[in-house]
Protein backbone atom coordinates (compact mmCIF):
# COMPACT_ATOMS: atom_id res chain seq x y z
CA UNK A 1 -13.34 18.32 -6.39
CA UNK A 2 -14.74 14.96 -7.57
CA UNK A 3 -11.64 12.28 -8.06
CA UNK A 4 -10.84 11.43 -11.55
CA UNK A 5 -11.21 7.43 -12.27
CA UNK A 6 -8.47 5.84 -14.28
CA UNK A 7 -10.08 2.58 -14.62
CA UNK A 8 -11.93 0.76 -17.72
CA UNK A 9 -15.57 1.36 -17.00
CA UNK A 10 -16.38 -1.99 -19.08
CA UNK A 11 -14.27 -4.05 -16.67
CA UNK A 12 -15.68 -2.75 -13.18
CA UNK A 13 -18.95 -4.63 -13.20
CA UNK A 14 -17.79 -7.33 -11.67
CA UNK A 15 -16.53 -5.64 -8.82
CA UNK A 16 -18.87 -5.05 -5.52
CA UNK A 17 -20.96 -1.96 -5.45
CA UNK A 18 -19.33 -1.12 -2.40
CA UNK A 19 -15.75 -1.10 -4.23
CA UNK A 20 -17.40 -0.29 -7.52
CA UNK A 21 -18.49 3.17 -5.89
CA UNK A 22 -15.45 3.29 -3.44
CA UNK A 23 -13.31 3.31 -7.16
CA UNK A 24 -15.15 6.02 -8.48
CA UNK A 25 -14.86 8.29 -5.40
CA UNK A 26 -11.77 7.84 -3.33
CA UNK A 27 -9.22 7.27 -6.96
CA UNK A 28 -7.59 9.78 -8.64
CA UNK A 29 -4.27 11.41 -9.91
CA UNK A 30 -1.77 13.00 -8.47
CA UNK A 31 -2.04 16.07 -10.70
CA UNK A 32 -5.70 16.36 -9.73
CA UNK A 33 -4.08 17.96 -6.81
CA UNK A 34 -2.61 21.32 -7.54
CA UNK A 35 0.15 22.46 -5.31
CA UNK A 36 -1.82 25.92 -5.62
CA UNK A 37 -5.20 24.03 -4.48
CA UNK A 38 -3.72 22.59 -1.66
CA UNK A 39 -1.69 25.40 -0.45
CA UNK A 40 -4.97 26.89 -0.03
CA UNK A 41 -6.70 24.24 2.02
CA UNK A 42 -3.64 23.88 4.67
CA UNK A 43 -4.47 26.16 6.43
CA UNK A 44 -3.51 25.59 10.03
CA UNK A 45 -2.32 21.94 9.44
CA UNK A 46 0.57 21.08 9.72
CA UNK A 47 2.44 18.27 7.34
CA UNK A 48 5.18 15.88 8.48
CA UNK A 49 6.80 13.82 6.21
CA UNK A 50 9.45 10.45 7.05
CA UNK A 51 11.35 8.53 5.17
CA UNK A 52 12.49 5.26 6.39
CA UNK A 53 16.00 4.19 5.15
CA UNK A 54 18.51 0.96 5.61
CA UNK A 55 21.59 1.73 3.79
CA UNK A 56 20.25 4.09 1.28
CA UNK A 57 22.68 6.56 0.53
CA UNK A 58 22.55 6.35 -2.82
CA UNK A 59 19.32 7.75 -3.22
CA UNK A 60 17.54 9.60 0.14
CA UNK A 61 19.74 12.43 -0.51
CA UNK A 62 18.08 13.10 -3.95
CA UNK A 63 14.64 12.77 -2.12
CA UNK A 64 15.65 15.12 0.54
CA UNK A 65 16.64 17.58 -1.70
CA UNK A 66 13.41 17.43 -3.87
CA UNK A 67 11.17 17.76 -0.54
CA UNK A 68 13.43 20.68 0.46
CA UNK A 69 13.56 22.48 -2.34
CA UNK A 70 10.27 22.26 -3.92
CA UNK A 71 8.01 21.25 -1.12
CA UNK A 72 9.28 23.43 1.78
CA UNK A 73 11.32 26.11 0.12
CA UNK A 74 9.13 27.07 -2.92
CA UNK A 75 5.62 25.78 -1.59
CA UNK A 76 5.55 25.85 2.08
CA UNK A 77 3.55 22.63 2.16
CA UNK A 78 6.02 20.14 4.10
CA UNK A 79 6.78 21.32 7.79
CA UNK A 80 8.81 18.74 8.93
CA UNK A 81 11.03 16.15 7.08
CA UNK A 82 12.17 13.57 9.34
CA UNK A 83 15.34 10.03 7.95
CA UNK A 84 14.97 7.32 10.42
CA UNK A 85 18.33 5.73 9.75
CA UNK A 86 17.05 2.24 10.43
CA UNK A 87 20.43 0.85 12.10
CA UNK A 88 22.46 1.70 8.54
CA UNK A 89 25.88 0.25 7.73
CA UNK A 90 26.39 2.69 5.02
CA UNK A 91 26.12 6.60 5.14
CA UNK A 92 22.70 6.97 4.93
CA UNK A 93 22.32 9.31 7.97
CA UNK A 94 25.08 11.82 6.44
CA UNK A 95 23.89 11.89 3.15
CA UNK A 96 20.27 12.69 5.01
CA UNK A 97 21.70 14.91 6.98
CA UNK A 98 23.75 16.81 4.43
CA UNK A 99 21.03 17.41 2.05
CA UNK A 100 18.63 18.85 5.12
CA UNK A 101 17.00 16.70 7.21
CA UNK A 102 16.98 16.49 10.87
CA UNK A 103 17.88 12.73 10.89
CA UNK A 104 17.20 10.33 14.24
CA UNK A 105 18.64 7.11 14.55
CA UNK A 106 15.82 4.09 15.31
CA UNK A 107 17.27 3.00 18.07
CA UNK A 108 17.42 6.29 19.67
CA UNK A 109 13.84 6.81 19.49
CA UNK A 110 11.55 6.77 22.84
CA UNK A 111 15.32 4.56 23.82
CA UNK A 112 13.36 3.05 27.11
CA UNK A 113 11.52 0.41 25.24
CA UNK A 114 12.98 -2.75 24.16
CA UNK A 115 14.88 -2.27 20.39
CA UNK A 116 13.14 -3.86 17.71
CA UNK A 117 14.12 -4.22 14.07
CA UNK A 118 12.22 -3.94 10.82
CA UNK A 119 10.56 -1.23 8.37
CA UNK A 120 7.82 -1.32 10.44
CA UNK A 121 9.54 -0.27 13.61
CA UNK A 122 11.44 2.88 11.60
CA UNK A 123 7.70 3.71 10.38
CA UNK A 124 6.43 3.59 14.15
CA UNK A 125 9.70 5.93 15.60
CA UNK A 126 9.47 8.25 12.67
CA UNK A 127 5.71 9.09 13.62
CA UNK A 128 6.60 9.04 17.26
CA UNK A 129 9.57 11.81 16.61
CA UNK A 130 7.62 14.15 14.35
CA UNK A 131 4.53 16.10 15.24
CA UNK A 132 2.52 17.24 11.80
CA UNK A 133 -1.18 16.85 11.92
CA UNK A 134 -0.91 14.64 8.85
CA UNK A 135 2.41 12.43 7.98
CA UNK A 136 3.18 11.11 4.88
CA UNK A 137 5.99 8.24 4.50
CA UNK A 138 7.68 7.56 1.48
CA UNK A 139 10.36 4.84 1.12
CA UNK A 140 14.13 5.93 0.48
CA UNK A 141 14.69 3.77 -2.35
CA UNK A 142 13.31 5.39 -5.04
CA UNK A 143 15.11 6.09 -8.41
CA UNK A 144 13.46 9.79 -9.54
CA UNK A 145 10.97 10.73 -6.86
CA UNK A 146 8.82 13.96 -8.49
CA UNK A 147 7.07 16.41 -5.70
CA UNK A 148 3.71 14.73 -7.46
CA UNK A 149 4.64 11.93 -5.00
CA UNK A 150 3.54 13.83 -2.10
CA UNK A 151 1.29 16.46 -3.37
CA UNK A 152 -0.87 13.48 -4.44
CA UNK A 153 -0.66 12.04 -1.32
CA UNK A 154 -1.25 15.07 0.09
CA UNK A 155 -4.67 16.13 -1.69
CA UNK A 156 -7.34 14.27 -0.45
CA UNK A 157 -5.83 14.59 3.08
CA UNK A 158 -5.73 18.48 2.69
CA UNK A 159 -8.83 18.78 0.78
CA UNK A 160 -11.38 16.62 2.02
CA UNK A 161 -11.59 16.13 5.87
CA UNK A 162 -13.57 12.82 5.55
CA UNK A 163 -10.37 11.51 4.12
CA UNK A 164 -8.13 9.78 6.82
CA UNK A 165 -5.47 7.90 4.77
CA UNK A 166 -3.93 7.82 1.10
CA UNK A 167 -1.96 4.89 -0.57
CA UNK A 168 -0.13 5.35 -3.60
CA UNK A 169 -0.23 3.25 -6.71
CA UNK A 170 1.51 3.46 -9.58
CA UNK A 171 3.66 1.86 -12.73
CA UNK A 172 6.54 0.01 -11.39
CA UNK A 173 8.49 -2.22 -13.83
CA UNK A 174 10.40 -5.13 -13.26
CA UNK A 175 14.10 -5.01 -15.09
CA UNK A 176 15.52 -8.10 -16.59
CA UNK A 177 18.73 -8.55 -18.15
CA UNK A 178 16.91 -9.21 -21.28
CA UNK A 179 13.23 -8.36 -20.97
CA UNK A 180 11.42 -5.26 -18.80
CA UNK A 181 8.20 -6.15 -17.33
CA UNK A 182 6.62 -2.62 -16.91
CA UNK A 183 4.21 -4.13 -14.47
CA UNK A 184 6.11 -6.99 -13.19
CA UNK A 185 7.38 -5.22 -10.00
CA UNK A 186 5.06 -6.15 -7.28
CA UNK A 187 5.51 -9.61 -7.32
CA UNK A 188 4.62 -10.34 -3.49
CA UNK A 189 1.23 -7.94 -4.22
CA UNK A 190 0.14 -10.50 -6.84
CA UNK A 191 0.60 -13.48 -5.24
CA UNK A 192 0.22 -13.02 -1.19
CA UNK A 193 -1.67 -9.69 -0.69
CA UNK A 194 -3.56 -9.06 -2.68
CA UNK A 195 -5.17 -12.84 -2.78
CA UNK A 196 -5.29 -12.38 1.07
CA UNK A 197 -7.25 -9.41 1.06
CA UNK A 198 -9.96 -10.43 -1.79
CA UNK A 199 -10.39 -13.41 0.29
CA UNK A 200 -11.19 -11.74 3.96
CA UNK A 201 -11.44 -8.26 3.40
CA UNK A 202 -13.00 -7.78 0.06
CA UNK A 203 -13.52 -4.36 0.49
CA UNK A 204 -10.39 -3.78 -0.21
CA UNK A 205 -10.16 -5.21 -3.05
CA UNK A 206 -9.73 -2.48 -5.17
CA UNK A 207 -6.74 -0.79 -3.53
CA UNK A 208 -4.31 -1.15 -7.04
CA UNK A 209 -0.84 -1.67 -4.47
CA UNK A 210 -1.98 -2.51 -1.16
CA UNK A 211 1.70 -2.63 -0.38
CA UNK A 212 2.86 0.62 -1.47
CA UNK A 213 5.72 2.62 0.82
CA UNK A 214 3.90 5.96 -0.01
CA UNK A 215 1.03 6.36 1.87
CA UNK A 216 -0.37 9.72 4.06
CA UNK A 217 -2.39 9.85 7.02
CA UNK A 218 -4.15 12.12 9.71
CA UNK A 219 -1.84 11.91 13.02
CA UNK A 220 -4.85 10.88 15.22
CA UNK A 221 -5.64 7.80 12.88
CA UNK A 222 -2.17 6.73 13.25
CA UNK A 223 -1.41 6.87 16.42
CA UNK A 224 -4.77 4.43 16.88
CA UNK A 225 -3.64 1.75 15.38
CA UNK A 226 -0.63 -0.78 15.82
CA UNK A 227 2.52 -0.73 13.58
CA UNK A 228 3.86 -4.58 12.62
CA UNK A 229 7.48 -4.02 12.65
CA UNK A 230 8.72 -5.89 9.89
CA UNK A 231 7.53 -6.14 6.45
CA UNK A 232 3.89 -6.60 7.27
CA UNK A 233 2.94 -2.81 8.17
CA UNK A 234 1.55 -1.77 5.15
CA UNK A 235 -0.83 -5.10 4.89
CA UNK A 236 -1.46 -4.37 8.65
CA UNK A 237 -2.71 -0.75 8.61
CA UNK A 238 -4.45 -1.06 5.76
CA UNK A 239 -6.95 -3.88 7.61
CA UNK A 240 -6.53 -2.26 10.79
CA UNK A 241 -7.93 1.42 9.27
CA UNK A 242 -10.37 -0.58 7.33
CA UNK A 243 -11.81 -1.80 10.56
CA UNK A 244 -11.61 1.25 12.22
CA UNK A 245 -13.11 4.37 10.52
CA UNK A 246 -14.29 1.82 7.05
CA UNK A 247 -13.83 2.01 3.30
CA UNK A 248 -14.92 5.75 2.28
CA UNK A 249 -12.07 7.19 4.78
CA UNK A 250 -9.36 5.05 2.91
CA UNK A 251 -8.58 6.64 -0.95
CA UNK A 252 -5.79 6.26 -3.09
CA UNK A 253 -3.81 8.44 -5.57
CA UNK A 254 -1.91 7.05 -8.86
CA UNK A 255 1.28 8.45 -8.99
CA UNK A 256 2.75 7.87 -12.32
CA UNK A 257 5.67 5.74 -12.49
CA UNK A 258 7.83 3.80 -9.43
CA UNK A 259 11.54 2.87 -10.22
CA UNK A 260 13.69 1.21 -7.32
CA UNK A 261 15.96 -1.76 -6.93
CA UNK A 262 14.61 -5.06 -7.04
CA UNK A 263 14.91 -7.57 -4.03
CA UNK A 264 15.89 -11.57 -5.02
CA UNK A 265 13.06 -14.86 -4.41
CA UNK A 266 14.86 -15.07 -1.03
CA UNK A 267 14.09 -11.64 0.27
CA UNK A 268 10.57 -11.80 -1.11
CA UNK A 269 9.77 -15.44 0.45
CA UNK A 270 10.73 -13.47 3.82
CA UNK A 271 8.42 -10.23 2.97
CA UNK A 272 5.77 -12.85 1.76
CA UNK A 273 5.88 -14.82 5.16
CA UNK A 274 5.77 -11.70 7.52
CA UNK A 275 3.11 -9.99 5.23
CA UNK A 276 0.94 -13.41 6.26
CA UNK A 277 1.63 -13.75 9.56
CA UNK A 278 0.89 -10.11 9.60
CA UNK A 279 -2.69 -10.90 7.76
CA UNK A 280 -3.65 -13.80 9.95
CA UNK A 281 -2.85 -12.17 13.49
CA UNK A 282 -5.56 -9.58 12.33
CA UNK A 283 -7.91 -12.55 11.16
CA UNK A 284 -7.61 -13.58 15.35
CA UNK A 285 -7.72 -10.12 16.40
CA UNK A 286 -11.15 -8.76 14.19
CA UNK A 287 -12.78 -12.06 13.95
CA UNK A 288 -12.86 -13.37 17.44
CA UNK A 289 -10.20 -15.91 16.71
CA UNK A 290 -12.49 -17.76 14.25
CA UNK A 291 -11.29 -18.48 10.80
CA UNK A 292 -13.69 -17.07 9.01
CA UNK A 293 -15.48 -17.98 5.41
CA UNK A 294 -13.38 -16.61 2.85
CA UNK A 295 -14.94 -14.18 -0.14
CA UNK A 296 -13.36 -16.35 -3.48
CA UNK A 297 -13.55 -13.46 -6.08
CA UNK A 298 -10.31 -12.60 -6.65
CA UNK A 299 -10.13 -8.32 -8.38
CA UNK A 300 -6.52 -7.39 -10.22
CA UNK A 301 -5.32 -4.81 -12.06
CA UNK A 302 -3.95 -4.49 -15.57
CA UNK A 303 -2.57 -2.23 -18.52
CA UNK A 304 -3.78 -3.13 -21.95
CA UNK A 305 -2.73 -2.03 -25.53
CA UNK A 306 -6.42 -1.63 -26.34
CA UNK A 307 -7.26 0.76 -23.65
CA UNK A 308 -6.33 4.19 -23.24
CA UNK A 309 -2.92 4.48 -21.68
CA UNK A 310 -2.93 5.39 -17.96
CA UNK A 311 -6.21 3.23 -17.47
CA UNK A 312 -6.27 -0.22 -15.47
CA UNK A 313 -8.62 -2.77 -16.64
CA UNK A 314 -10.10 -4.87 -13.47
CA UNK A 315 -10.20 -8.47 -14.11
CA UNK A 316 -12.13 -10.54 -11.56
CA UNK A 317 -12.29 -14.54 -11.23
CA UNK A 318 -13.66 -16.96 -9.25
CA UNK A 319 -10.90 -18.92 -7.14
CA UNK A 320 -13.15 -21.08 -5.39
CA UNK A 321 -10.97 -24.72 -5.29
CA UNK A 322 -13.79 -27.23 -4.92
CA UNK A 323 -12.71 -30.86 -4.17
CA UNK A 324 -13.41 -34.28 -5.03
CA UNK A 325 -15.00 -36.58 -1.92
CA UNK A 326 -12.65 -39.83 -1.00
CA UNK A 327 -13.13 -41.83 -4.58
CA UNK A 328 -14.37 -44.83 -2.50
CA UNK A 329 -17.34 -43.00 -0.85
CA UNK A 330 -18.36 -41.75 -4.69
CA UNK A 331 -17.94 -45.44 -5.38
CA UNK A 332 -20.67 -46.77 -2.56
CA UNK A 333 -22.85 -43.44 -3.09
CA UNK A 334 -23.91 -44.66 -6.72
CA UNK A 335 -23.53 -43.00 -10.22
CA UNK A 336 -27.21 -41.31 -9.39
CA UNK A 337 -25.76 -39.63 -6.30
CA UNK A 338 -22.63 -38.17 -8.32
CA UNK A 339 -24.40 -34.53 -7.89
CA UNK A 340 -24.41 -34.83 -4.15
CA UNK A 341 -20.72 -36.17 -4.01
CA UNK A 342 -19.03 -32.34 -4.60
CA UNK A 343 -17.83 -33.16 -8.04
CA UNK A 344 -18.81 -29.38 -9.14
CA UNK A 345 -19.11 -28.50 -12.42
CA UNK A 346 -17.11 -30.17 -15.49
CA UNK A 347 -14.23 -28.35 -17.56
CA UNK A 348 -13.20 -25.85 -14.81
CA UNK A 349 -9.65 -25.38 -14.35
């Protein structure tokens, strides 16, 4: 089947031709993927599925259940649901294990190498305990997760072999006391990812949530690549798949609407700093330790009133930051060498 396209045709020509075409290829919907279709393309492949969870027993029970129940019990699609209780305080791994899944504790997890911490790490042990030909993640946070989640994760990995991974995008409002942003909630997207990726890997540029905790992927690409422990792994095997197997194996699914809690500006400064460090160890590692010439078109993502619902609108702008030379060598260079002096163009902000 050819991927629908939920974004504004008008808006796109901006964009590269290689993400221009990438858009129209490797995006659709999660109910382009019927659970019927894909029961019929699984075949012999097998389908793991993890959830990494930190004191979240107020909600991975709900998501266990839904997987069970709909995903394993009435569609045999899911083989294998696998909690990595990621060092918990709470009762995370009961509430897991009490709803059906075999749970395994992070720590316990090939137990000769030395214990690390982050959501990376209980990404890493949760691929290294389970054993499907294609794992999906999804984070144990969220408020209402539908079986769309993971049939449209699912899809293009089940349906189209040249498919290696799937990230999910979708709604996902920020709550105020007062005001609801319904696409306020990936603040650290906006302003450190995606900027970082526009800049040196524009190809990626139009991945909607490069950030997203619900993302699929064939075993064999997975186990290729390295896992950042911390807050960086999505941002990190994103690049590192990029760089690997390129642009046309990468696609991504919009699935509907995200609720989950909200983290405070101190949390996110901490995400925001790993997710950079993350960025430029891969800047060392793929560009021969050279920092190299950044791309300055910067592609985002939004809803508008005058479009029809469901569709993004791609805005792209220039962020080149030119400066202004030392006043004092405009000064001796003379007003007839003002052109040569980087003063750029007027009225530019």
């Amino acid at each position: 089947m050819v991927p629908t396209c939920r974004f504004e045709p008008s808006t796109l020509s901006e964009l590269s031709p290689e993400v221009r075409g990438w858009l129209g290829t490797r995006s659709s919907m999660a109910n382009d993927w019927p659970i019927e279709e894909l029961l019929a393309a699984k075949g012999t492949t097998t389908v793991s599925v993890v959830l990494p969870a930190r004191n979240e027993a107020a909600t991975v029970g709900i998501i266990v259940a839904m997987v069970r129940e709909f995903l394993m019990r009435r569609h045999p699609l899911v083989d294998e649901l696998v909690v990595v209780d990621s060092c918990s305080t709470d009762g995370t791994a009961r509430v897991a294990a009490e709803a059906g899944a075999r749970v395994v504790h992070q720590d316990e997890v090939l137990a000769h190498l030395p214990q690390l911490a982050g959501k990376g790490e209980a990404l890493w042990k949760g691929l290294a305990a389970t054993h499907g030909d294609v794992v999906a993640f999804l984070d144990a946070d969220v408020v209402g997760c539908p079986p769309e989640f993971l049939t449209g994760l699912l899809g293009p990995l089940l349906v189209d072999r040249k498919v290696g991974y799937v990230k999910g995008f979708y709604r996902r409002p920020l709550v105020g006391e007062r005001h609801t942003d319904p696409d306020g909630g990936g603040r650290v997207t906006e302003l450190v990812a995606r900027p970082l990726l526009n800049l040196y890997w524009p190809g990626l540029a139009g991945f909607v949530q490069p950030l997203a905790g619900e993302y699929a992927g064939r075993r064999e690409l997975l186990e290729s690549v390295p896992f950042a422990t911390r807050y960086g792994v999505e941002v990190g095997l994103l690049i590192d798949l990029l760089e690997l197997v390129g642009l046309d194996s990468l696609a991504q699914v919009d699935l509907g609407h995200r609720r989950h809690r909200h983290q405070g500006n101190e949390a996110l400064a901490h995400m925001s700093a790993q997710i950079m460090l993350t960025v430029f160890a891969r800047l060392e590692r793929h560009r021969g330790g050279a920092m190299p010439k950044a791309a300055t078109r910067l592609a985002q993502f939004r809803h508008s009133g005058a479009a029809e619902p469901g569709v993004r609108e791609v805005v792209v702008t220039d962020t080149a930051v030119p400066e202004r030379p030392p006043l004092a060598s405009v000064r001796r260079a003379g007003v007839g060498d003002f052109a040569l002096a980087g003063l750029g163009r007027p009225c530019e902000y």
